[in-house]
N, C-alpha and C. Protein backbone atom coordinates (compact mmCIF):
# COMPACT_ATOMS: atom_id res chain seq x y z
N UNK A 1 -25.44 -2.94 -6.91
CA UNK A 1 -24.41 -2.99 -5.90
C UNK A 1 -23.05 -2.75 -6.56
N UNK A 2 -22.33 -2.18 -5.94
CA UNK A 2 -20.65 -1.69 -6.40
C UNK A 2 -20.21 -2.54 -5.49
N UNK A 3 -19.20 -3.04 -6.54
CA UNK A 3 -18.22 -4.36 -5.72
C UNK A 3 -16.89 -3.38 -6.42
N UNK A 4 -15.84 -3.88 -5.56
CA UNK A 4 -14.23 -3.60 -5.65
C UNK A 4 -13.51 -4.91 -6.05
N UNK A 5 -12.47 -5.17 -7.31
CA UNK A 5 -12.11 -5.56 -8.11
C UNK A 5 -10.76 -4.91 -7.99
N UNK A 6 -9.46 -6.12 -8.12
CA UNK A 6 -8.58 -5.97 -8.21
C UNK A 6 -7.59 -6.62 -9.68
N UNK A 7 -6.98 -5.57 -9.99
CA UNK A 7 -6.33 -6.47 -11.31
C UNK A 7 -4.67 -6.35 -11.55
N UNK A 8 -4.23 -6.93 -11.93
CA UNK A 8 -2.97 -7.57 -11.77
C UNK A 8 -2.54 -7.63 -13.49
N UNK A 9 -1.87 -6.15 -13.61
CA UNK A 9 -0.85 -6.12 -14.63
C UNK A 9 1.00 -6.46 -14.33
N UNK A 10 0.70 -7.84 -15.26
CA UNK A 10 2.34 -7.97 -14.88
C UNK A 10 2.77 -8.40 -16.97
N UNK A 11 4.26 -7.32 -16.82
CA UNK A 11 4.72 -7.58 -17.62
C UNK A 11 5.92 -8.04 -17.66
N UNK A 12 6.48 -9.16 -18.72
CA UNK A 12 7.68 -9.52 -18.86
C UNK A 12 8.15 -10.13 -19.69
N UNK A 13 9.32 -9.33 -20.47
CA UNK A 13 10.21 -9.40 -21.68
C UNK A 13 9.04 -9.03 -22.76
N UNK A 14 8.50 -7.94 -22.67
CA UNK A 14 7.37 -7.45 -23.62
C UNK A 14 5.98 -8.15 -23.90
N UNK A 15 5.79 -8.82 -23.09
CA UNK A 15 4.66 -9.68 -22.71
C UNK A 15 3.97 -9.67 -21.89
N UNK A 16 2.19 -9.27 -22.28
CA UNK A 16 1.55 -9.43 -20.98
C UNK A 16 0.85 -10.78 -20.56
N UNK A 17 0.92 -10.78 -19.55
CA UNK A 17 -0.10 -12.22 -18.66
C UNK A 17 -1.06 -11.53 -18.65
N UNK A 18 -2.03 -12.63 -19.15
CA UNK A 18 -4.07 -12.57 -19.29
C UNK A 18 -4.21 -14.29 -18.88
N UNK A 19 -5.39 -13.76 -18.44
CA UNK A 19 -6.63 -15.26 -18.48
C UNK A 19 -7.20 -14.99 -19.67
N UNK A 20 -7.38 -16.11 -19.87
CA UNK A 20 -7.99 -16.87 -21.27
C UNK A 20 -9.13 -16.63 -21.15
N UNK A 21 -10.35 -16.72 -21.29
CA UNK A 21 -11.68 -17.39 -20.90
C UNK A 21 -12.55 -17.87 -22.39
N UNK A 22 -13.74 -18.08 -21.79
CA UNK A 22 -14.52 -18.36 -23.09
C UNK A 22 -15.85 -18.07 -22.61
N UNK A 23 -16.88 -17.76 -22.74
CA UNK A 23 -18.26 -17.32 -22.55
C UNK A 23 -19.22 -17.63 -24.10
N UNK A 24 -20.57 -18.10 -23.84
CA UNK A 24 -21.19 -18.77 -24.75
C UNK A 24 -21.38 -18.07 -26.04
N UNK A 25 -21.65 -17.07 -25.79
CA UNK A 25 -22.57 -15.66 -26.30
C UNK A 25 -21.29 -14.98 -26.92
N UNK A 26 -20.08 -14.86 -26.28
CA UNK A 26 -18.82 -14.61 -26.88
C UNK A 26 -17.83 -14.84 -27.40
N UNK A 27 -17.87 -16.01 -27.18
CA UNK A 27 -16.07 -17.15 -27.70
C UNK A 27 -15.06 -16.38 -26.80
N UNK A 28 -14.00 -16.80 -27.02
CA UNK A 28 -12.90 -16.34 -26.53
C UNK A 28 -12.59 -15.10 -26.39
N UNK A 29 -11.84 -14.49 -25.18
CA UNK A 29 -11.61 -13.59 -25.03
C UNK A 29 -10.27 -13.67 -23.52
N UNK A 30 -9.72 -12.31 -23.40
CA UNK A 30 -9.05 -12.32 -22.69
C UNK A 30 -9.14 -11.11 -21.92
N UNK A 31 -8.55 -11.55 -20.03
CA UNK A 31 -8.73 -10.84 -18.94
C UNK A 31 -7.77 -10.36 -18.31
N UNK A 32 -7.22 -9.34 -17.33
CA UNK A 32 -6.16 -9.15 -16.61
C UNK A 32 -6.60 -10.22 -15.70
N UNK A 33 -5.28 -10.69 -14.85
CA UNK A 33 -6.02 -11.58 -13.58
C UNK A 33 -6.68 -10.88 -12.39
N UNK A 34 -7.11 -10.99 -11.79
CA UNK A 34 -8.07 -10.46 -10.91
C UNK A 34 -9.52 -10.91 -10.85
N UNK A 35 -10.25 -10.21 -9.68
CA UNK A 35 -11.58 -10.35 -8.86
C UNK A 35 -11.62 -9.51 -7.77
N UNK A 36 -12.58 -9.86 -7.50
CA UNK A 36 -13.21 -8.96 -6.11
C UNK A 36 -12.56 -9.49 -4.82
N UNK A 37 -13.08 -8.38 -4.54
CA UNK A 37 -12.71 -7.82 -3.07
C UNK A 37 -13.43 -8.64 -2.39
N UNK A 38 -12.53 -9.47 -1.25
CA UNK A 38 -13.85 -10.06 -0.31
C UNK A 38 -13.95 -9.50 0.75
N UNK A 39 -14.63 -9.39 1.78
CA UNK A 39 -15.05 -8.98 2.88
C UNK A 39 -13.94 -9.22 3.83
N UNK A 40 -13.93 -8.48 4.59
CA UNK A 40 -12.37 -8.07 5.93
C UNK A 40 -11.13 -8.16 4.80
N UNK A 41 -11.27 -7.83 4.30
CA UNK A 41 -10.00 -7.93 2.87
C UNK A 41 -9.34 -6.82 2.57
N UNK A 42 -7.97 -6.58 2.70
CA UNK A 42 -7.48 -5.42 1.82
C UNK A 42 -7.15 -5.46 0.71
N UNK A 43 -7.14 -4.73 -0.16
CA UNK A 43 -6.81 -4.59 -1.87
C UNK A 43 -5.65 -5.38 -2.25
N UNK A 44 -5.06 -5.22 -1.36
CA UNK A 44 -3.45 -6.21 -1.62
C UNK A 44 -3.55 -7.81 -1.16
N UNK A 45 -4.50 -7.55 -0.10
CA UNK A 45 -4.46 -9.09 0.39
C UNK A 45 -5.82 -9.79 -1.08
N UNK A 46 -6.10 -8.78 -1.49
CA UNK A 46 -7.14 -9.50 -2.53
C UNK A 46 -6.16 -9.97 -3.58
N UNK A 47 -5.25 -8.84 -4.14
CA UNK A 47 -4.55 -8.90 -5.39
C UNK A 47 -3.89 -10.33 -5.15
N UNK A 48 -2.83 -10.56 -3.83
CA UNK A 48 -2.27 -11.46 -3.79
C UNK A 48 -3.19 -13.01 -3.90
N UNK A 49 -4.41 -12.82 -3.46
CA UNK A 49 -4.81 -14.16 -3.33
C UNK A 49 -5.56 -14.20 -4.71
N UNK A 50 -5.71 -12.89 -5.70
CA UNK A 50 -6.19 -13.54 -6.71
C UNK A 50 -5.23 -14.30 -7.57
N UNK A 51 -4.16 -13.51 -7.38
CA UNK A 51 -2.77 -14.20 -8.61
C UNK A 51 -2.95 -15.49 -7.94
N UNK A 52 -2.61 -16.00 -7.42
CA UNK A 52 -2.39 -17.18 -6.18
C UNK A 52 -3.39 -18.39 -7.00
N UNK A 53 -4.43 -17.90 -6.68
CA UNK A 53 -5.76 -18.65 -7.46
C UNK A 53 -5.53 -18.34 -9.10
N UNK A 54 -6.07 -18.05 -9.73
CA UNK A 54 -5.91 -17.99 -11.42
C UNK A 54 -4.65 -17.86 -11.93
N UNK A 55 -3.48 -17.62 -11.07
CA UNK A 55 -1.86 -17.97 -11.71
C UNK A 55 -1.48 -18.82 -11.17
N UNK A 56 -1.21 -18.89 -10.14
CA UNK A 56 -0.50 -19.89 -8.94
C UNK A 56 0.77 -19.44 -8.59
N UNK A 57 0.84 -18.34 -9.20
CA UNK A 57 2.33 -17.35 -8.41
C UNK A 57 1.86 -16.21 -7.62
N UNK A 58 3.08 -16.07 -6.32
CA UNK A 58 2.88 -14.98 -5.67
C UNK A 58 3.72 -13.85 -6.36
N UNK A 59 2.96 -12.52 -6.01
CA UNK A 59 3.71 -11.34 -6.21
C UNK A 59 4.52 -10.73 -5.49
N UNK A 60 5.61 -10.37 -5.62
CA UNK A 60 6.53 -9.80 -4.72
C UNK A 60 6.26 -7.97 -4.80
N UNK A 61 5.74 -7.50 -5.26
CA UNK A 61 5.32 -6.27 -5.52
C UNK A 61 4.32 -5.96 -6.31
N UNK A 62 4.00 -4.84 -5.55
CA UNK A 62 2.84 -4.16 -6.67
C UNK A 62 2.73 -2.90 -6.53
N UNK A 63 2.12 -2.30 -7.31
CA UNK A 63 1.85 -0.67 -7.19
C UNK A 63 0.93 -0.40 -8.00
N UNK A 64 0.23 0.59 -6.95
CA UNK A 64 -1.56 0.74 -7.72
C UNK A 64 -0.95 1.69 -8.99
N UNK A 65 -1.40 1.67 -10.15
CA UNK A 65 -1.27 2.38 -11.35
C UNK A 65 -2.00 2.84 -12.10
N UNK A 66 -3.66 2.63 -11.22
CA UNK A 66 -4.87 3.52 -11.78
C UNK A 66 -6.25 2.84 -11.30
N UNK A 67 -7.17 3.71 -11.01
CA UNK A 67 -8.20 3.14 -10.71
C UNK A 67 -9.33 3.33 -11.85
N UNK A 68 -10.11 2.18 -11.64
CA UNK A 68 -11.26 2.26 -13.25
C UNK A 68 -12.70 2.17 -12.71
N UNK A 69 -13.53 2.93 -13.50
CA UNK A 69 -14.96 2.58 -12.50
C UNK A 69 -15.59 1.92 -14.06
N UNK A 70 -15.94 0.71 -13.86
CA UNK A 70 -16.48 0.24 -14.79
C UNK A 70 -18.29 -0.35 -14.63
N UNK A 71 -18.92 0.14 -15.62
CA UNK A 71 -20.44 0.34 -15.33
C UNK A 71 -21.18 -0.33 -16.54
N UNK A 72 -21.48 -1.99 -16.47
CA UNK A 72 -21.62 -2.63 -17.45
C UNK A 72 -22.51 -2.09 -18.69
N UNK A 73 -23.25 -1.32 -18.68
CA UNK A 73 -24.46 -1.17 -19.79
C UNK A 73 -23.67 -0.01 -20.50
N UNK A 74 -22.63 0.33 -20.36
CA UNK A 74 -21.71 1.35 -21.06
C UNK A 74 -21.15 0.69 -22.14
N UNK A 75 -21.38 -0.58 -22.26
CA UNK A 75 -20.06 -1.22 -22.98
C UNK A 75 -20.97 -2.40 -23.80
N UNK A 76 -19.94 -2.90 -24.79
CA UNK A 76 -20.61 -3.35 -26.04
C UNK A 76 -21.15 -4.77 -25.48
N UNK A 77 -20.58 -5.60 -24.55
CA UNK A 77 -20.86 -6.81 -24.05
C UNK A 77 -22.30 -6.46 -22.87
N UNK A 78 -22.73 -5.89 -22.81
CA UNK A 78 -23.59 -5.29 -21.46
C UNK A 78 -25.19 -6.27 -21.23
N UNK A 79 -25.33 -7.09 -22.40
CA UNK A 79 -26.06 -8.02 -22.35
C UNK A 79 -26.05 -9.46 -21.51
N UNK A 80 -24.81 -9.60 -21.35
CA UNK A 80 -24.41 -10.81 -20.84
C UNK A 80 -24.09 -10.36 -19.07
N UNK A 81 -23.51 -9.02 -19.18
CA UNK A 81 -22.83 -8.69 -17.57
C UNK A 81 -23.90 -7.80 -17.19
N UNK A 82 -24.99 -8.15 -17.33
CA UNK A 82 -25.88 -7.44 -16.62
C UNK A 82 -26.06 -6.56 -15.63
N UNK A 83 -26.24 -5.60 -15.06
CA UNK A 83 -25.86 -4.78 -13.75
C UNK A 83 -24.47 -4.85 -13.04
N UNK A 84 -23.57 -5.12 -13.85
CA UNK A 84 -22.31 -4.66 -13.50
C UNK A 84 -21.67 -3.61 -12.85
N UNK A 85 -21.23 -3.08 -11.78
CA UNK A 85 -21.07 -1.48 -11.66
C UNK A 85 -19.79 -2.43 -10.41
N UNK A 86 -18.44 -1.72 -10.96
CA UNK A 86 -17.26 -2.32 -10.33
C UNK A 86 -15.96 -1.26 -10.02
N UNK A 87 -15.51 -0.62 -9.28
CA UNK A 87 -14.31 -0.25 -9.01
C UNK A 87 -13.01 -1.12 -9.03
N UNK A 88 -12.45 -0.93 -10.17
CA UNK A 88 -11.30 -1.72 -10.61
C UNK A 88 -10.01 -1.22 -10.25
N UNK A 89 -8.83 -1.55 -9.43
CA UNK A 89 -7.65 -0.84 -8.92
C UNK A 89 -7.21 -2.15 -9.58
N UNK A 90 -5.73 -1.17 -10.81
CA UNK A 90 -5.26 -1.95 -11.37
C UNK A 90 -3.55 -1.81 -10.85
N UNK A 91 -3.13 -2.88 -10.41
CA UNK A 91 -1.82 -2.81 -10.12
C UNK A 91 -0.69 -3.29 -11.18
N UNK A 92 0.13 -2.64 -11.22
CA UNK A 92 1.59 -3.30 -11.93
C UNK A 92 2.21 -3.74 -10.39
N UNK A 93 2.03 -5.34 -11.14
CA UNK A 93 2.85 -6.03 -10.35
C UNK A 93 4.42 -7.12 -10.96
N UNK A 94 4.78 -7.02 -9.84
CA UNK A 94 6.49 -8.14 -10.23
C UNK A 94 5.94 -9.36 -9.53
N UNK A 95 6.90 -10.63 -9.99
CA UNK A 95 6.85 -11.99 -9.34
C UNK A 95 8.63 -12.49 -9.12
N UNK A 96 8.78 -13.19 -8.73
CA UNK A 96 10.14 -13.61 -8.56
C UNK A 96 9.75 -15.17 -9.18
N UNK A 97 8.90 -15.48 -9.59
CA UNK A 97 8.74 -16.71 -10.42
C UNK A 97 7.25 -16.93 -11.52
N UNK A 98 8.29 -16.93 -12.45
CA UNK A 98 7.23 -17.11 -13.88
C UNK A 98 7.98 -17.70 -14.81
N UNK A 99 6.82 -18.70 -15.49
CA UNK A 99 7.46 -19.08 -16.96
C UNK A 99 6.62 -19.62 -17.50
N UNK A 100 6.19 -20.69 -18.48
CA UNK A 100 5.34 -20.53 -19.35
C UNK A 100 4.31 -21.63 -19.13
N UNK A 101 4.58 -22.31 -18.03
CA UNK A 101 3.90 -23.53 -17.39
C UNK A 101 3.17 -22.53 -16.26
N UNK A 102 2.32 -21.93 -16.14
CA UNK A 102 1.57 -21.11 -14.90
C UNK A 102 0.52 -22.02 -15.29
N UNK A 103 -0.37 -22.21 -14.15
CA UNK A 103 -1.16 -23.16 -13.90
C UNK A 103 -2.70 -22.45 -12.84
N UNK A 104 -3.81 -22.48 -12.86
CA UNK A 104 -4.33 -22.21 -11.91
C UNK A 104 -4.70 -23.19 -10.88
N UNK A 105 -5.00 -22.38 -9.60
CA UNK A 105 -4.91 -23.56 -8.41
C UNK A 105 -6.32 -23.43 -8.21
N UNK A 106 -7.34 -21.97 -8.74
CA UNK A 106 -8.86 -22.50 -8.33
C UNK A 106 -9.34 -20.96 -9.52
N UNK A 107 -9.40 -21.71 -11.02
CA UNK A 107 -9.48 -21.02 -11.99
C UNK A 107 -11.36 -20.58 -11.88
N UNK A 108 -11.38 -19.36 -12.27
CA UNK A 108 -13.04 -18.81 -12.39
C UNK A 108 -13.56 -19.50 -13.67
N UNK A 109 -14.99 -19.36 -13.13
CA UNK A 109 -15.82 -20.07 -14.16
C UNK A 109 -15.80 -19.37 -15.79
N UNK A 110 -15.43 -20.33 -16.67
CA UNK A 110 -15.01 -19.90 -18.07
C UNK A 110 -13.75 -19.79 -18.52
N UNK A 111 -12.65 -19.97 -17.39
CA UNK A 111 -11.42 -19.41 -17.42
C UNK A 111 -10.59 -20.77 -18.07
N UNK A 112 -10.11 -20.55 -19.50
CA UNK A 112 -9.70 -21.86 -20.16
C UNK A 112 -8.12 -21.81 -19.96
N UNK A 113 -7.34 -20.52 -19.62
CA UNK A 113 -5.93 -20.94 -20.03
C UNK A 113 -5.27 -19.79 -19.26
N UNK A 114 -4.25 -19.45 -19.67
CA UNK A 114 -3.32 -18.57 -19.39
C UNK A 114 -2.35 -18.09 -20.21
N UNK A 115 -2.21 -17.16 -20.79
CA UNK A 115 -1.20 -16.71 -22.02
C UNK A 115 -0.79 -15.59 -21.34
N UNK A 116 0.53 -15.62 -22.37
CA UNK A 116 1.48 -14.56 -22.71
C UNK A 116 1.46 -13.86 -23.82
N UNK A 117 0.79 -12.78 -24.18
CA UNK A 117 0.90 -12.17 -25.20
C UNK A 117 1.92 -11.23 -25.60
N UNK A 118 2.04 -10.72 -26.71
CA UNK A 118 2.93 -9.72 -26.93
C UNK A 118 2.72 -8.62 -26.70
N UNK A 119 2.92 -7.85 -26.03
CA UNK A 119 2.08 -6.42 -26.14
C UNK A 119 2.05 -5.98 -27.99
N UNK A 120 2.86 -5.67 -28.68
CA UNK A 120 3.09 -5.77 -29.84
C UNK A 120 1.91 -6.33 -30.98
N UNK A 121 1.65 -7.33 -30.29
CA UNK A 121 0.84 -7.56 -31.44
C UNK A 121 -0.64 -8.11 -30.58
N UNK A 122 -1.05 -7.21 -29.70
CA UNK A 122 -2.36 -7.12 -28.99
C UNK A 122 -3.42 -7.17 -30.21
N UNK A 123 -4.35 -8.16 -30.54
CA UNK A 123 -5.56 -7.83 -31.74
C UNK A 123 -7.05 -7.69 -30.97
N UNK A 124 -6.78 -8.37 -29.66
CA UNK A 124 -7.85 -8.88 -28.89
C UNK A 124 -7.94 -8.02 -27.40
N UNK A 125 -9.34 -7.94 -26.76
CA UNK A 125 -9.81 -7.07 -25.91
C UNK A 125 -8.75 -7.79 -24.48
N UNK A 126 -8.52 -7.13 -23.60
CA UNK A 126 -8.59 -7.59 -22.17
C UNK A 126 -9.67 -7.52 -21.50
N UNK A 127 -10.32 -7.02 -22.19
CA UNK A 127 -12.16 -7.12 -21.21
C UNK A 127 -12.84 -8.08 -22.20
N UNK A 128 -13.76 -6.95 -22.81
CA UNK A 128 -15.32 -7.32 -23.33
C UNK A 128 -15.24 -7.23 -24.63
N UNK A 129 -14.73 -6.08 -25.52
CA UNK A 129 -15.09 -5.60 -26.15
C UNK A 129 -13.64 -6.46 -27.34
N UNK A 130 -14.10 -6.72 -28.27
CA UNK A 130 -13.30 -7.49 -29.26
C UNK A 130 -12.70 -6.52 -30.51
N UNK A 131 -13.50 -5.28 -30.39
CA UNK A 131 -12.95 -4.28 -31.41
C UNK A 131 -11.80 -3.30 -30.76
N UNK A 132 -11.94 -3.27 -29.22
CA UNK A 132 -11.25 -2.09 -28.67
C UNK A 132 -9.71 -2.24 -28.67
N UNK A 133 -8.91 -3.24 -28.92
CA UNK A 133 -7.57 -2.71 -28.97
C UNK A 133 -7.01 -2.89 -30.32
N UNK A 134 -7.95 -3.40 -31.18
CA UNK A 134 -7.27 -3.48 -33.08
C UNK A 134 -6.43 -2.29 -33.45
N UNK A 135 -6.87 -1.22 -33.09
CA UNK A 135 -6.21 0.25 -33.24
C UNK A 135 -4.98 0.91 -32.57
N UNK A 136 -5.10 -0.32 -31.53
CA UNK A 136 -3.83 0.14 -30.22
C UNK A 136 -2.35 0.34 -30.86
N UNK A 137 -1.72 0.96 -30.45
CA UNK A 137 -0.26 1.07 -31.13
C UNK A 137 0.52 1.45 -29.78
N UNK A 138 1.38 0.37 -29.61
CA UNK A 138 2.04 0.45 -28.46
C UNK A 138 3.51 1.20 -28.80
N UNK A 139 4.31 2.30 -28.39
CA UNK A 139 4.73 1.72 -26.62
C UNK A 139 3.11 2.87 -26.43
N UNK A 140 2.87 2.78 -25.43
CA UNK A 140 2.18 4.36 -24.74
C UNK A 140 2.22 3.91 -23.34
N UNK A 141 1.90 5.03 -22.15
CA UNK A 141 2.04 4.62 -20.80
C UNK A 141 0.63 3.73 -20.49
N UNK A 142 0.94 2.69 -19.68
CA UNK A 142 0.23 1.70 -18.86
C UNK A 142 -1.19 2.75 -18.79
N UNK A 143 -1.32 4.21 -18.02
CA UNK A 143 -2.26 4.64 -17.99
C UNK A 143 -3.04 5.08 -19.36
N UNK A 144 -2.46 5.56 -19.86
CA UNK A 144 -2.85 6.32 -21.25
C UNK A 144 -3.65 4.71 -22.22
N UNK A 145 -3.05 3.53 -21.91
CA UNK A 145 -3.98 2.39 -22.09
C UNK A 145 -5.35 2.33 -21.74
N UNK A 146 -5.41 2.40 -20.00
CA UNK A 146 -6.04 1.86 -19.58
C UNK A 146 -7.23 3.25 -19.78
N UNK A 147 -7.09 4.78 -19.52
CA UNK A 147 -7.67 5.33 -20.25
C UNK A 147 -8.24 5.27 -21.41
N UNK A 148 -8.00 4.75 -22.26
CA UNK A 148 -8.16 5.14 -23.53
C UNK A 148 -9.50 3.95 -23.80
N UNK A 149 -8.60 2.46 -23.29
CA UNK A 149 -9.48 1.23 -23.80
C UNK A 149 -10.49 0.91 -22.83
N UNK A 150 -10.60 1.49 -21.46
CA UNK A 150 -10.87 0.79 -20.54
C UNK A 150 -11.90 1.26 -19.65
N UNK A 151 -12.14 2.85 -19.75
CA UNK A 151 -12.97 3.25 -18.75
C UNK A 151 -14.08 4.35 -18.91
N UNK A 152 -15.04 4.05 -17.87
CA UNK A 152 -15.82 5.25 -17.92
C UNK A 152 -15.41 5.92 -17.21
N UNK A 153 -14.71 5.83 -16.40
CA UNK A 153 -13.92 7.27 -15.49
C UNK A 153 -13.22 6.34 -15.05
N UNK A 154 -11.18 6.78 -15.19
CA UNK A 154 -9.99 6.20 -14.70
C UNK A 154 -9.98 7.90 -13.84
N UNK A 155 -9.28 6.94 -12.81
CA UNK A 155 -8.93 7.70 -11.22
C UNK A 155 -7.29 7.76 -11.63
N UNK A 156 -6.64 8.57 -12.24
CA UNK A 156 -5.01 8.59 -11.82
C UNK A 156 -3.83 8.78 -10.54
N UNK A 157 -3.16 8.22 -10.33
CA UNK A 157 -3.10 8.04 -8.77
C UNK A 157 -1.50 9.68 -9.48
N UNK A 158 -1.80 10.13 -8.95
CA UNK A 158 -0.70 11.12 -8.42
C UNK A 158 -0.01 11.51 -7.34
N UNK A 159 1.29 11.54 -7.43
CA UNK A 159 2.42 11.42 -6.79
C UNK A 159 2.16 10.46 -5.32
N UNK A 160 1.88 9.36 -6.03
CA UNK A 160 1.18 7.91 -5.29
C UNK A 160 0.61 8.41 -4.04
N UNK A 161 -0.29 9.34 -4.05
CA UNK A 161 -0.93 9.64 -2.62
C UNK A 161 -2.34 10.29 -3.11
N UNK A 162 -2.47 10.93 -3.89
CA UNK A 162 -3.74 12.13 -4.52
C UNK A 162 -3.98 11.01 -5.75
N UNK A 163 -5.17 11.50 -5.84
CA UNK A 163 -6.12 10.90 -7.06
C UNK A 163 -6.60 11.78 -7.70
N UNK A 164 -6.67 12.16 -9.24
CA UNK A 164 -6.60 13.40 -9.98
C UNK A 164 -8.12 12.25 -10.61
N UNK A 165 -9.09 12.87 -10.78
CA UNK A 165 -10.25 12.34 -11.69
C UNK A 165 -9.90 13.06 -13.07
N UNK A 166 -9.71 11.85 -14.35
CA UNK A 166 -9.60 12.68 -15.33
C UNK A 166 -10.74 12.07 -16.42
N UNK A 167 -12.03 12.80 -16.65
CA UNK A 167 -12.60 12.61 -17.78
C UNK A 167 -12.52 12.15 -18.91
């Protein structure tokens, strides 16, 4: 089954917000915030109620900034996420309130914390994979990331209306 997945890139003062988590088989690792799509739901009304739940801040904006089709047995963790197959729309989003006390109001199972990282000194995955951003060298564009570390096929949204499939 293909489920729809929403994720929530927010940056600020060179720092990204992740969920923490921990999984048995993996130790620690870190996530964009987000989840699925629920039923009678739009993408935005998902995004907002995921920040809501695993941050406890609302977003005052967002803008889709790429779509990801992610297909678990592609990827180095594929043991644990078994039949995974997910359409991921990742938004850059703003908040009008953040600081270093974010809290969740109904955190997912495994989900230990909430950090601020540096983009700068990224060593660790936002997904699965614990080797994939050691090599990263930032600045590069948000997409050219999420390309690079993130997908089996990213959807680029062009001139925010067309979707260019790029291999």
């Amino acid at each position: 089954m293909i489920r729809n997945t929403v994720r929530a890139l927010i940056i600020q003062d060179d720092k990204l917000l992740l969920i923490k988590k921990k999984r048995p088989n993996i130790g620690l690792y870190y996530a964009l915030p987000g989840g699925a799509q629920e039923s009678n739901e739009t993408l935005e009304q998902a995004l907002i109620r995921e920040c809501i739940e695993e941050l406890g801040i609302e977003i005052s904006s967002s803008n889709l900034i790429c779509v990801r089709e992610y297909i678990s047995r592609n990827h180095e963790y594929s043991f644990i996420m078994k039949e995974v197959h997910s359409i991921d729309f990742i938004y850059e989003c703003n908040t009008q309130f953040l600081n270093n006390e974010l809290r969740s109001l109904q955190a997912d199972i495994g989900q230990v914390g909430i950090e601020w990282l540096p983009i700068n000194e990224i060593k660790k995955t936002v997904y699965e994979s614990e080797e994939s951003l050691k090599s990263y060298k930032f600045p590069r564009t948000t997409y050219e990331f999420f390309k690079e570390y993130f997908s089996d096929q990213l959807i680029k949204p062009y001139s925010g209306k067309i979707f260019e499939s790029i291999p």
